[in-house]
C-alpha atoms as a PDB file:
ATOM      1  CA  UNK A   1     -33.205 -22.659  88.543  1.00  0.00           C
ATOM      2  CA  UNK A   2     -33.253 -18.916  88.703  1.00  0.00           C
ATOM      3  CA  UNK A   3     -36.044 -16.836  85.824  1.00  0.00           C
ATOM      4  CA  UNK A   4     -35.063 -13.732  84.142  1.00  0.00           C
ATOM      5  CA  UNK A   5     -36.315 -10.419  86.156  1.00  0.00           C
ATOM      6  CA  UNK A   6     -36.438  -7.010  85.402  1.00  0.00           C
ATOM      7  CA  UNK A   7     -33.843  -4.465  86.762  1.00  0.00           C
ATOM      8  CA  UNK A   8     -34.616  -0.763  87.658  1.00  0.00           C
ATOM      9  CA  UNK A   9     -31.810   1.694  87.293  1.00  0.00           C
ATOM     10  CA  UNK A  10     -31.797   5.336  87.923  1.00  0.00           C
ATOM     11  CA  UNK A  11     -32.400   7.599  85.651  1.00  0.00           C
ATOM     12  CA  UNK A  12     -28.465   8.327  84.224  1.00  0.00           C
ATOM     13  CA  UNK A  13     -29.366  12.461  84.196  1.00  0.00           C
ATOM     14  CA  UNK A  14     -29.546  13.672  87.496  1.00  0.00           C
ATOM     15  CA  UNK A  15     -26.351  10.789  88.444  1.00  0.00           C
ATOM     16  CA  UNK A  16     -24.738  13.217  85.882  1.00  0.00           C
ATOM     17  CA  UNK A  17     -25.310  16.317  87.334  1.00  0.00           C
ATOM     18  CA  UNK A  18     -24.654  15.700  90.514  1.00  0.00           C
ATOM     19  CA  UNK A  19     -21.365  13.858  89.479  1.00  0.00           C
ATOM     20  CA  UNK A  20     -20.313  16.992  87.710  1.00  0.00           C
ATOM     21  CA  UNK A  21     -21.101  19.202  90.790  1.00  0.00           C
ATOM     22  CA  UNK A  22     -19.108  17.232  93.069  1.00  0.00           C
ATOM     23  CA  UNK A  23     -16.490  17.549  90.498  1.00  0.00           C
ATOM     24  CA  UNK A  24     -16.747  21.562  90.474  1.00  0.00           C
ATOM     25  CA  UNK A  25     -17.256  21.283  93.815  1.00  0.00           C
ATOM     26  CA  UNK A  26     -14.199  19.797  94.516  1.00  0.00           C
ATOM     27  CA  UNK A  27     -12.400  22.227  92.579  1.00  0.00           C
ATOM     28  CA  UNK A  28     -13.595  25.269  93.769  1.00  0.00           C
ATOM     29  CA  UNK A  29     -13.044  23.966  97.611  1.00  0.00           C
ATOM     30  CA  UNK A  30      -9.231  22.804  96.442  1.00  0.00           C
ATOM     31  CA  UNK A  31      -9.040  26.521  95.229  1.00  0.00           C
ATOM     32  CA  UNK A  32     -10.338  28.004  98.340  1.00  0.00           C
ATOM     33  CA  UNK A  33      -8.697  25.622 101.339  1.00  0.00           C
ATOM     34  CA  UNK A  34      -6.002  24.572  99.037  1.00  0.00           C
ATOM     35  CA  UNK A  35      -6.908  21.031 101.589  1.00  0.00           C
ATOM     36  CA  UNK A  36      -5.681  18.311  99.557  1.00  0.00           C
ATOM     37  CA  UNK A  37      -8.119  16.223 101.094  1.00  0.00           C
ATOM     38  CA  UNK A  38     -11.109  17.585  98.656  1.00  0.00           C
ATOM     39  CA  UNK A  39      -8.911  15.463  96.038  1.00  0.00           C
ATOM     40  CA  UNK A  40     -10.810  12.087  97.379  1.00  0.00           C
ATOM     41  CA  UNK A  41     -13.589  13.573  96.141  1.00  0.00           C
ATOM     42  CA  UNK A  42     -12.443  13.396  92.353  1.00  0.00           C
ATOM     43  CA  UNK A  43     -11.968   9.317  92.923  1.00  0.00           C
ATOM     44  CA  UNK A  44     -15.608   9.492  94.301  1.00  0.00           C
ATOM     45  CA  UNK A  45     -16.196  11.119  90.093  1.00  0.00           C
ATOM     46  CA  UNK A  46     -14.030   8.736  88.591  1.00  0.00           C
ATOM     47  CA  UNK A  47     -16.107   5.779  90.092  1.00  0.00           C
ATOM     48  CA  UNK A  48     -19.241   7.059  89.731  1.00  0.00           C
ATOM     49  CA  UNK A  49     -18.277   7.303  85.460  1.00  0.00           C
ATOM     50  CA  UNK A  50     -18.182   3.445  85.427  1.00  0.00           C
ATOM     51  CA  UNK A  51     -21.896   3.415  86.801  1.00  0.00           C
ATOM     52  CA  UNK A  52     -23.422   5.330  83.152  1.00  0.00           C
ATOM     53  CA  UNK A  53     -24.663   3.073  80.695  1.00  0.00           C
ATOM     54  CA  UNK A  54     -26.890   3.241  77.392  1.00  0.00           C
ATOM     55  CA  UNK A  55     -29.481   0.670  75.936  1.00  0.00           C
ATOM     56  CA  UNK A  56     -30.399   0.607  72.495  1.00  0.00           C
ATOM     57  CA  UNK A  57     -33.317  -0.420  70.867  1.00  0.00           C
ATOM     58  CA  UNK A  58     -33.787  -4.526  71.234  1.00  0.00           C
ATOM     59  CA  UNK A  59     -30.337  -4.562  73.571  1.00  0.00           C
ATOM     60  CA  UNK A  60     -29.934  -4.973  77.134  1.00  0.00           C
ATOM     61  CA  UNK A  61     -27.969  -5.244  79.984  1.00  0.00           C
ATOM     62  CA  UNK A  62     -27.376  -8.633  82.540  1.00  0.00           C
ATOM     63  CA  UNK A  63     -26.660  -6.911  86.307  1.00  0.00           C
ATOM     64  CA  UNK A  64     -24.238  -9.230  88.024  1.00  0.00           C
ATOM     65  CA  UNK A  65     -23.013  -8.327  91.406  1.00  0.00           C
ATOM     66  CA  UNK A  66     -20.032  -9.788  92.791  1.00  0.00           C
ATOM     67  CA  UNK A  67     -21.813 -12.809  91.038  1.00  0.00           C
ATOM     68  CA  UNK A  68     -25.191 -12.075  92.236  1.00  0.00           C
ATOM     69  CA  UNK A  69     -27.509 -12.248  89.700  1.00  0.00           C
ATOM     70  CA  UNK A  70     -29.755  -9.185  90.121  1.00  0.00           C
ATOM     71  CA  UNK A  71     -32.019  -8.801  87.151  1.00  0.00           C
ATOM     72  CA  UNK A  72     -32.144  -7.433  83.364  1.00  0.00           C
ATOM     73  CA  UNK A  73     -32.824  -3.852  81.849  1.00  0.00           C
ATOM     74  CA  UNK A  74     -34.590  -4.064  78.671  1.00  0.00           C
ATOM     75  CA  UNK A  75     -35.602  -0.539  78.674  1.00  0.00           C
ATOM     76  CA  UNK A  76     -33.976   1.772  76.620  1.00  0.00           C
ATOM     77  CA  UNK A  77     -32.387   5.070  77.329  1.00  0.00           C
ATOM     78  CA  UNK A  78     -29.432   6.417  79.253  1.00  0.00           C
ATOM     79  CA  UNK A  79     -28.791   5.295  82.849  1.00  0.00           C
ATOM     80  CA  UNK A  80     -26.968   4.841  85.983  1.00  0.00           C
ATOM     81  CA  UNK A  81     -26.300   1.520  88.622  1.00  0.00           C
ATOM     82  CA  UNK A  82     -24.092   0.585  91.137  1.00  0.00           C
ATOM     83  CA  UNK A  83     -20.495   1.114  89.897  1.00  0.00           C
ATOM     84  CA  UNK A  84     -19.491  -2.361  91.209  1.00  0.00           C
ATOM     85  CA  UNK A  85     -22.353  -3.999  89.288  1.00  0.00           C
ATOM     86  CA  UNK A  86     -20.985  -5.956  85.884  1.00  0.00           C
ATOM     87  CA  UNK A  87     -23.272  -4.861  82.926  1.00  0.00           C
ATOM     88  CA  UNK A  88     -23.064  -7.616  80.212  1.00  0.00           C
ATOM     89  CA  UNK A  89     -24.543  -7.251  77.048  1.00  0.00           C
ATOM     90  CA  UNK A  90     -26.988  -9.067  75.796  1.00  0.00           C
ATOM     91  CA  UNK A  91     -28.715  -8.212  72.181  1.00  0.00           C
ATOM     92  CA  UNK A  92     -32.389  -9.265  71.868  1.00  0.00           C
ATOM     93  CA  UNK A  93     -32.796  -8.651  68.268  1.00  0.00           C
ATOM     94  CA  UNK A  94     -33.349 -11.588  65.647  1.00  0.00           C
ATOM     95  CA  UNK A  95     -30.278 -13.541  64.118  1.00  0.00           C
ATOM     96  CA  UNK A  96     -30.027 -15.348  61.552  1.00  0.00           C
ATOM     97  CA  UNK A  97     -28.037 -18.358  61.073  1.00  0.00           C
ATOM     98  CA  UNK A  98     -26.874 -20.286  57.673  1.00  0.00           C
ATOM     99  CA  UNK A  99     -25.289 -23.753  58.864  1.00  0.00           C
ATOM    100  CA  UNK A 100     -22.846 -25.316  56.767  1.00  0.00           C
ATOM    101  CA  UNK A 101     -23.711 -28.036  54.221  1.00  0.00           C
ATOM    102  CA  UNK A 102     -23.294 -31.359  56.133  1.00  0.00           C
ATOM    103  CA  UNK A 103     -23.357 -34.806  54.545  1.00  0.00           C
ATOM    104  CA  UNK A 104     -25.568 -37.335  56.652  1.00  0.00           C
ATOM    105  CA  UNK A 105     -26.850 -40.494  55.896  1.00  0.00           C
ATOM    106  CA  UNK A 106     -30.646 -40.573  55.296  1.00  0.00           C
ATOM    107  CA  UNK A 107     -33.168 -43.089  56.290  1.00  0.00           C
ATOM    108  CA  UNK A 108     -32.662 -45.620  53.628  1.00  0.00           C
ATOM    109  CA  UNK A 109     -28.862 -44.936  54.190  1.00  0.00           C
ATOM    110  CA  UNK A 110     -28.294 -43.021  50.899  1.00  0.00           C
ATOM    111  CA  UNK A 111     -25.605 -40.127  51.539  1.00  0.00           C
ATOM    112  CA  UNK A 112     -27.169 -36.475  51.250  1.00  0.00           C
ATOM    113  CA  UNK A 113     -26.147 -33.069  51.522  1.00  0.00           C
ATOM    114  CA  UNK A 114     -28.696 -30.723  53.644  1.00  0.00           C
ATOM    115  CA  UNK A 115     -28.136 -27.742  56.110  1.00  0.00           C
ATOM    116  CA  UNK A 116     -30.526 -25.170  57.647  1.00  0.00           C
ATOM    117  CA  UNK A 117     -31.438 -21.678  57.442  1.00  0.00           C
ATOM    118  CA  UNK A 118     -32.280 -20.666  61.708  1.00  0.00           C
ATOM    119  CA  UNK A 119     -33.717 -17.729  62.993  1.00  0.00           C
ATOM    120  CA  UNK A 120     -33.498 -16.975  66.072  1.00  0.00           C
ATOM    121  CA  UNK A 121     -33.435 -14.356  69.022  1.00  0.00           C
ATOM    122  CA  UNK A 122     -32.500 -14.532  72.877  1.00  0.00           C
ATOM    123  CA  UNK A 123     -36.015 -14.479  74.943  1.00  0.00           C
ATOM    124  CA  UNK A 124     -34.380 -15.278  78.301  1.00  0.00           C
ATOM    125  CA  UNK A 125     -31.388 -13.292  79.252  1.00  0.00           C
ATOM    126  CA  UNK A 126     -30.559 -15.034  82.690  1.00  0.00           C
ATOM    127  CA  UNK A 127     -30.836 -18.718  81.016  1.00  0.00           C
ATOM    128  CA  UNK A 128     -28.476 -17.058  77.725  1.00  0.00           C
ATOM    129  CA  UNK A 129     -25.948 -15.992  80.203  1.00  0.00           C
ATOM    130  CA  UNK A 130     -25.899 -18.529  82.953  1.00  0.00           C
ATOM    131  CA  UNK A 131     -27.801 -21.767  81.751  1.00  0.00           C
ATOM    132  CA  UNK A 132     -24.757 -22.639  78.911  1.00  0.00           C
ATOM    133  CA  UNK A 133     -21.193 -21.060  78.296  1.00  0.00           C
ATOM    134  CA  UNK A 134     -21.529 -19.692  74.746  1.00  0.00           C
ATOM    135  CA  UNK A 135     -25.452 -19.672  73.822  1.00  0.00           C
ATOM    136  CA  UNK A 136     -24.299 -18.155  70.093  1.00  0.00           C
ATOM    137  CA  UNK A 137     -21.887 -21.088  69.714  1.00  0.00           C
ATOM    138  CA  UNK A 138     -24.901 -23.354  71.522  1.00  0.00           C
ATOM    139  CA  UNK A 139     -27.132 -22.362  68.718  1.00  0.00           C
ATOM    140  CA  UNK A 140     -24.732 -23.549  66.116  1.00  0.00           C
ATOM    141  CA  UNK A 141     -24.174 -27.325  67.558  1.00  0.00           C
ATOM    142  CA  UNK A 142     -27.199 -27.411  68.340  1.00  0.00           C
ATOM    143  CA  UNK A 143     -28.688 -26.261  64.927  1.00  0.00           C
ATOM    144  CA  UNK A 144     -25.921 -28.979  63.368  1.00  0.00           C
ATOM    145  CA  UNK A 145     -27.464 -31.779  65.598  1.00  0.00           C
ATOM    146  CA  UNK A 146     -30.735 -31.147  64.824  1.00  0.00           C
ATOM    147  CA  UNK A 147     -29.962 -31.736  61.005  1.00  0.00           C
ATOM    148  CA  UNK A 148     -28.473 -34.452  61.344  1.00  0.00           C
ATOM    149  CA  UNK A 149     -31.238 -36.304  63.449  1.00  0.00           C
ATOM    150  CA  UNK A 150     -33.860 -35.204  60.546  1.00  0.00           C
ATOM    151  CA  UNK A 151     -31.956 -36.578  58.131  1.00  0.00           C
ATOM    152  CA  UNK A 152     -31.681 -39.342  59.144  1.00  0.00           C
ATOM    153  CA  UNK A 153     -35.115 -39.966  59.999  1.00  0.00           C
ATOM    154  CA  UNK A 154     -36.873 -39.462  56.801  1.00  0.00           C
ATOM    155  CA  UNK A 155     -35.643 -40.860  52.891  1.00  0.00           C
ATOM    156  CA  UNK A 156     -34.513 -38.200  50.586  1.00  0.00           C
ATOM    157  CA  UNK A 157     -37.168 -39.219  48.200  1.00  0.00           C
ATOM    158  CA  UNK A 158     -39.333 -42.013  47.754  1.00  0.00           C
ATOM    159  CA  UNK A 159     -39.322 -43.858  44.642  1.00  0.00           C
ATOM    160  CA  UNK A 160     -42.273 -46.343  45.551  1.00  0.00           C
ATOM    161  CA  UNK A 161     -44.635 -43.330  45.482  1.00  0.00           C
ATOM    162  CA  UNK A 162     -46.360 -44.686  48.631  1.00  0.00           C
ATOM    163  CA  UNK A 163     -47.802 -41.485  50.563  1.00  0.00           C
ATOM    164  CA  UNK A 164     -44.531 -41.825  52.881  1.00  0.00           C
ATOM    165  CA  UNK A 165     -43.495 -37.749  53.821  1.00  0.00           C
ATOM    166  CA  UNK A 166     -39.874 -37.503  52.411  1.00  0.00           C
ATOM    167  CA  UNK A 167     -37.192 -34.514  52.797  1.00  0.00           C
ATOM    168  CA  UNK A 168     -38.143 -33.717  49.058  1.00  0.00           C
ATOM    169  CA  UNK A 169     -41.565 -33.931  48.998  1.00  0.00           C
ATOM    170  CA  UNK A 170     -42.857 -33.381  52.343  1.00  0.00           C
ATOM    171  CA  UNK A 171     -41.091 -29.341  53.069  1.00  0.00           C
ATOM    172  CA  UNK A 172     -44.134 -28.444  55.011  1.00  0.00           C
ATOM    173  CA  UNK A 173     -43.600 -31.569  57.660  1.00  0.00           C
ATOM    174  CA  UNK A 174     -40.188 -31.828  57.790  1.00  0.00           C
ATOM    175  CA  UNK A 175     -39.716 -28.017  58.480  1.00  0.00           C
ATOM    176  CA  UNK A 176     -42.575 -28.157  60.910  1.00  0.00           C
ATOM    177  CA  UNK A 177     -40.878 -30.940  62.634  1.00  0.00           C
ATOM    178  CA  UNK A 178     -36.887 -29.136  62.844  1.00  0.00           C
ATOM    179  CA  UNK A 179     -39.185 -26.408  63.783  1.00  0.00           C
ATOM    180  CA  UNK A 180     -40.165 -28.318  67.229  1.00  0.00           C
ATOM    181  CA  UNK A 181     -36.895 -30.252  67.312  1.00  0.00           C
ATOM    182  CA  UNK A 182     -34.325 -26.736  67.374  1.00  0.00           C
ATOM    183  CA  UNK A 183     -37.241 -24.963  69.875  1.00  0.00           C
ATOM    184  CA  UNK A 184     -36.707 -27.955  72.335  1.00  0.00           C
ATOM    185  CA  UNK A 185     -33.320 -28.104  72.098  1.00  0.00           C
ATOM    186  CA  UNK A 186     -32.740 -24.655  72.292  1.00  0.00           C
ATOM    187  CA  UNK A 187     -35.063 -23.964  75.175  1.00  0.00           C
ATOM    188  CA  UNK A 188     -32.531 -24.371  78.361  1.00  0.00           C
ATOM    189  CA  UNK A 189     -30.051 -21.722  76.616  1.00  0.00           C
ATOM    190  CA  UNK A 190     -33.452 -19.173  76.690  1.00  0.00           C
ATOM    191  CA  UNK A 191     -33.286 -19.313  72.791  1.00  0.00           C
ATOM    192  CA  UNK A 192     -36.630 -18.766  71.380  1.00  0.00           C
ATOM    193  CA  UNK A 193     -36.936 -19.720  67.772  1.00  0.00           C
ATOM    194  CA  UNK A 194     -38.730 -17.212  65.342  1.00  0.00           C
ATOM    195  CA  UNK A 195     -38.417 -19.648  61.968  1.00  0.00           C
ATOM    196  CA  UNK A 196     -36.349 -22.612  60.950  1.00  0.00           C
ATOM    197  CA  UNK A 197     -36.514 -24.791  57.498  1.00  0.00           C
ATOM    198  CA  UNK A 198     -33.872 -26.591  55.332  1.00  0.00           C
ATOM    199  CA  UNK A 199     -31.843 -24.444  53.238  1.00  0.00           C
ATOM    200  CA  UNK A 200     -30.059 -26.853  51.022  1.00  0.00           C
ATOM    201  CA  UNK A 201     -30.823 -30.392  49.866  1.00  0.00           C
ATOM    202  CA  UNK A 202     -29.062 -32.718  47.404  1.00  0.00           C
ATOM    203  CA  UNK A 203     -27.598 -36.437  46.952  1.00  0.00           C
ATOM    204  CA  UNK A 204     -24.079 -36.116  47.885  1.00  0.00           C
ATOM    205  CA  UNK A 205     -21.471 -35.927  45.172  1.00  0.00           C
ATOM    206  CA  UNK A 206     -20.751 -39.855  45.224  1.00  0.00           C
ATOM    207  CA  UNK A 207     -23.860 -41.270  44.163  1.00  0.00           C
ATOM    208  CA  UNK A 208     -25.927 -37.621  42.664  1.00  0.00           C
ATOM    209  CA  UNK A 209     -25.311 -39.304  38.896  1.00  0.00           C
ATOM    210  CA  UNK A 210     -26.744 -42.303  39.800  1.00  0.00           C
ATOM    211  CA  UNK A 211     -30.284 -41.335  41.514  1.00  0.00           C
ATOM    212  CA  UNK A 212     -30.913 -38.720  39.094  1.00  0.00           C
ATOM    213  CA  UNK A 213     -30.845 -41.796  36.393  1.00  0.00           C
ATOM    214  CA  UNK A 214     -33.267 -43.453  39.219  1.00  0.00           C
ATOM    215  CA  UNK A 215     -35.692 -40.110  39.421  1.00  0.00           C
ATOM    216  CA  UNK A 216     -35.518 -40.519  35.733  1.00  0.00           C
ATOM    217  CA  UNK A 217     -36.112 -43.932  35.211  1.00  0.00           C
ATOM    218  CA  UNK A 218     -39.051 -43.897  37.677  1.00  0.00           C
ATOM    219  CA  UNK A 219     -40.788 -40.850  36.068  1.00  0.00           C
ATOM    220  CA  UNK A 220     -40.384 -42.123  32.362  1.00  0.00           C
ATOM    221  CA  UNK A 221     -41.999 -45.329  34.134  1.00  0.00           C
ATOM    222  CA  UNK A 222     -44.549 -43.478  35.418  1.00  0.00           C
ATOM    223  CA  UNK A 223     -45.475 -41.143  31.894  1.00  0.00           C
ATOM    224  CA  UNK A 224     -45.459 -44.720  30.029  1.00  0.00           C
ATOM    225  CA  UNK A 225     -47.818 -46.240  32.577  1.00  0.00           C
ATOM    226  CA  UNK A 226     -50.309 -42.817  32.211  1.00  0.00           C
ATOM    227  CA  UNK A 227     -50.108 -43.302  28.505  1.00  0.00           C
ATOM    228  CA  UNK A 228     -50.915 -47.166  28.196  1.00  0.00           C
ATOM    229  CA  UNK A 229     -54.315 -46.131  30.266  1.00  0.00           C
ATOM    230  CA  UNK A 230     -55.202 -43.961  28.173  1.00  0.00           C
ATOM    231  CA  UNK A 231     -54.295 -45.821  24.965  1.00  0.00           C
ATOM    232  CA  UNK A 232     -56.317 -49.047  26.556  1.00  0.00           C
ATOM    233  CA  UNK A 233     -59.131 -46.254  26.906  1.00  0.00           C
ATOM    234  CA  UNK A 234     -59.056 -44.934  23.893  1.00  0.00           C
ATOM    235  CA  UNK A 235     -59.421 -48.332  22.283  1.00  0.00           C
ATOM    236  CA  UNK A 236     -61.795 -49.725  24.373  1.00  0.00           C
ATOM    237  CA  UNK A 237     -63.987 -46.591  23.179  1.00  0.00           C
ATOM    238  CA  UNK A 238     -63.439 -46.908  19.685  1.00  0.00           C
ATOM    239  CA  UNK A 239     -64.785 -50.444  19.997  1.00  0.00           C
ATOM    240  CA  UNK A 240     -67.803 -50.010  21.460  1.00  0.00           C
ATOM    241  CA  UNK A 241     -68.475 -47.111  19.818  1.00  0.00           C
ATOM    242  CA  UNK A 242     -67.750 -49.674  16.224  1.00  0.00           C
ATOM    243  CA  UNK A 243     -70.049 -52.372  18.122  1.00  0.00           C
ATOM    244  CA  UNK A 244     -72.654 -49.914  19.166  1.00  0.00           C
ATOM    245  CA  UNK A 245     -73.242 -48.373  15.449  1.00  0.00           C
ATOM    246  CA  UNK A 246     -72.682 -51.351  13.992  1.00  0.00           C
ATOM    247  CA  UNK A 247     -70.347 -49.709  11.266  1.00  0.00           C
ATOM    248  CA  UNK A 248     -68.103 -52.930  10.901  1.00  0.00           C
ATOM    249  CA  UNK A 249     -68.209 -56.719  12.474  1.00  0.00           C
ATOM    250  CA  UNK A 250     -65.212 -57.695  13.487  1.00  0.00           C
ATOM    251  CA  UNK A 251     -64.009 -61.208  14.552  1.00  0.00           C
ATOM    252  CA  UNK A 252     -61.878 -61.828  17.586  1.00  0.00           C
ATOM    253  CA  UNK A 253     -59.063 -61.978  15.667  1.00  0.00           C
ATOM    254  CA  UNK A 254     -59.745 -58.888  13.457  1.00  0.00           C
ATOM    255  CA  UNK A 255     -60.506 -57.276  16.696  1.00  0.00           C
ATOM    256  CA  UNK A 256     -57.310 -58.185  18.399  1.00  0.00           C
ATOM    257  CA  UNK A 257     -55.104 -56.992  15.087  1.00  0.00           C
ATOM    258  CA  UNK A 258     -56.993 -53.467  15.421  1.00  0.00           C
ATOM    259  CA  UNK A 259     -56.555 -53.339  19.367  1.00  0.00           C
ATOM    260  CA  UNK A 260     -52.391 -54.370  18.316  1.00  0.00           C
ATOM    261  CA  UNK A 261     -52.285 -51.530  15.531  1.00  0.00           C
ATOM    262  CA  UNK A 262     -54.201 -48.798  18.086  1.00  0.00           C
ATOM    263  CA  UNK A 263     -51.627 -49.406  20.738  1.00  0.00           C
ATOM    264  CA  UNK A 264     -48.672 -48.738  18.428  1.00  0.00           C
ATOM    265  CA  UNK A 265     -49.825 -46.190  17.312  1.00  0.00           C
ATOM    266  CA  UNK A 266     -50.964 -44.659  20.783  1.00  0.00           C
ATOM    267  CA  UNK A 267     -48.150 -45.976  22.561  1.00  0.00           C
ATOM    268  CA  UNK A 268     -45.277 -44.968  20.070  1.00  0.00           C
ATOM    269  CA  UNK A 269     -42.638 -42.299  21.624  1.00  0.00           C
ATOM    270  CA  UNK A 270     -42.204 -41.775  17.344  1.00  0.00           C
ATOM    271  CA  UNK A 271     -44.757 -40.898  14.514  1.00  0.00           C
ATOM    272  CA  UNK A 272     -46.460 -43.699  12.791  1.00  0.00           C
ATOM    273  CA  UNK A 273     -46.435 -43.560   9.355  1.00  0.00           C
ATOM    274  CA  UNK A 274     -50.166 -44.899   8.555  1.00  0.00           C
ATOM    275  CA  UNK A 275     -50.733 -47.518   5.710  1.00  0.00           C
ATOM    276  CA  UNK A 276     -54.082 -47.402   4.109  1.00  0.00           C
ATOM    277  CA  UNK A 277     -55.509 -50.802   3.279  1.00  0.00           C
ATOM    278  CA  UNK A 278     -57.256 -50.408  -0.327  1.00  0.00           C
ATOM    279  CA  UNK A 279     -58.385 -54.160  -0.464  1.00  0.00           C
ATOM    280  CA  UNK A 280     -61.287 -55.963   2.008  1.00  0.00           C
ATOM    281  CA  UNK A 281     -60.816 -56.513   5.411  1.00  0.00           C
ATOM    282  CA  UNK A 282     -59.784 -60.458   4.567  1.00  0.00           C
ATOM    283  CA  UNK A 283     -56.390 -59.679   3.265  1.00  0.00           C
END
């Protein structure tokens, strides 16, 4: 497999002059000789024309001769090369590409919507040009199959809440990892790739209704659960702190009728209206 390597044209200045003195040149000796053969001499200015070429900033230009590969100019300015030489273009500044939303299945099977935000810039001109047919149309598939491989190897979420990374909660990993994927892929087509996370995640249309009941379900689950800890702590203080001043005795039963009031009262998603007992702690 053939590297990328640099390509030194001439300076396209002096090519200029001199083309335009062979084309005064010409003139003045058709004037003088009136010799039509001094009129070969304006084909010889024609074909030298088709050697000039400019190279902007972050551009450059692929020398292929009679397909010969014979190296890359990356430096800019104006210039001049072999006539017969093709000059393809090749832009080395930084794309970027928004894939389409695609709808994959995701570990657990669930059906999501996700796409990817790429960008990207040509490192290796010889491997753009030579190595696949379209490298900006390689970047897309490629970009498309990548998404489709993380997707389906993490869940969209995790309900269980059992340290597994996730699309949803785990951006930093799963971006790090399409990171790697898209640079691998993208490698053999010279591709080197500056950034690349997800753009857009959701449940597909089918079934979006259902697991945001889920995510709510699970997370009114898990407020409940944080509440009834505290309310058992809260209790659990307010009887040893009774027991340890020794404001009141309380039987076991007593104790478990306080403990049954506390929690309602802790626990309620409503306000309790209080009733104040005005008799003795027997009735």
């Amino acid at each position: 497999m053939k590297e990328e390597k640099t390509f030194e044209p001439r300076s396209g200045f002096p090519i200029l002059l001199l083309a335009f003195l062979i084309l005064f040149g010409t003139i003045a000796a058709l004037v003088v000789t009136h010799m039509p053969i001094f009129a070969l001499f304006f084909l010889v200015f024609f074909i030298m024309l088709f050697g000039f070429f400019v190279i902007n900033p972050n551009s450059s230009r692929v020398m292929v001769f009679f397909g010969d590969y014979r190296g890359t100019v990356k430096k800019n300015g104006f210039f001049w090369a072999n006539p017969f030489y093709s000059k393809k273009k090749v832009s080395l500044r930084a794309y970027n590409f928004d894939s389409e939303r695609l709808k994959v299945n995701d570990k657990l099977g669930n059906p999501i919507m996700i796409s990817v935000i790429l960008v990207w810039q040509v490192k290796n001109t010889y491997k753009a040009m030579f190595e696949v047919n379209d490298y900006e149309h390689f970047v897309r598939v490629q970009s498309d199959a990548a998404v489709r491989k993380l997707g389906g190897s993490y869940a969209y979420d995790n309900f269980e809440d059992d340290g597994e990374i996730t699309l949803r909660s785990g951006m930093n990993e799963v971006n790090h990892d399409l990171e790697e994927e898209l640079r691998e892929r993208l490698a053999m087509a010279g591709i080197d790739v500056i950034e690349a996370r997800i753009g857009y995640l959701a449940y597909a249309e089918e079934i979006a209704s259902a697991m945001l009941q889920r995510q709510q379900a699970t997370a009114i689950v898990a407020a409940r659960q944080k509440i009834v800890e505290g309310a058992v702590g809260m209790v659990e203080m307010a009887l040893d702190e009774l027991n340890t001043k020794s404001i009141v005795e309380l039987d076991e039963e007593k104790k478990a009728a306080m403990v049954s009031n506390l929690m309602v009262v802790l626990c309620s998603d409503r306000a309790v209206t209080p009733v104040v007992n005005t008799g003795t702690l027997n009735h």
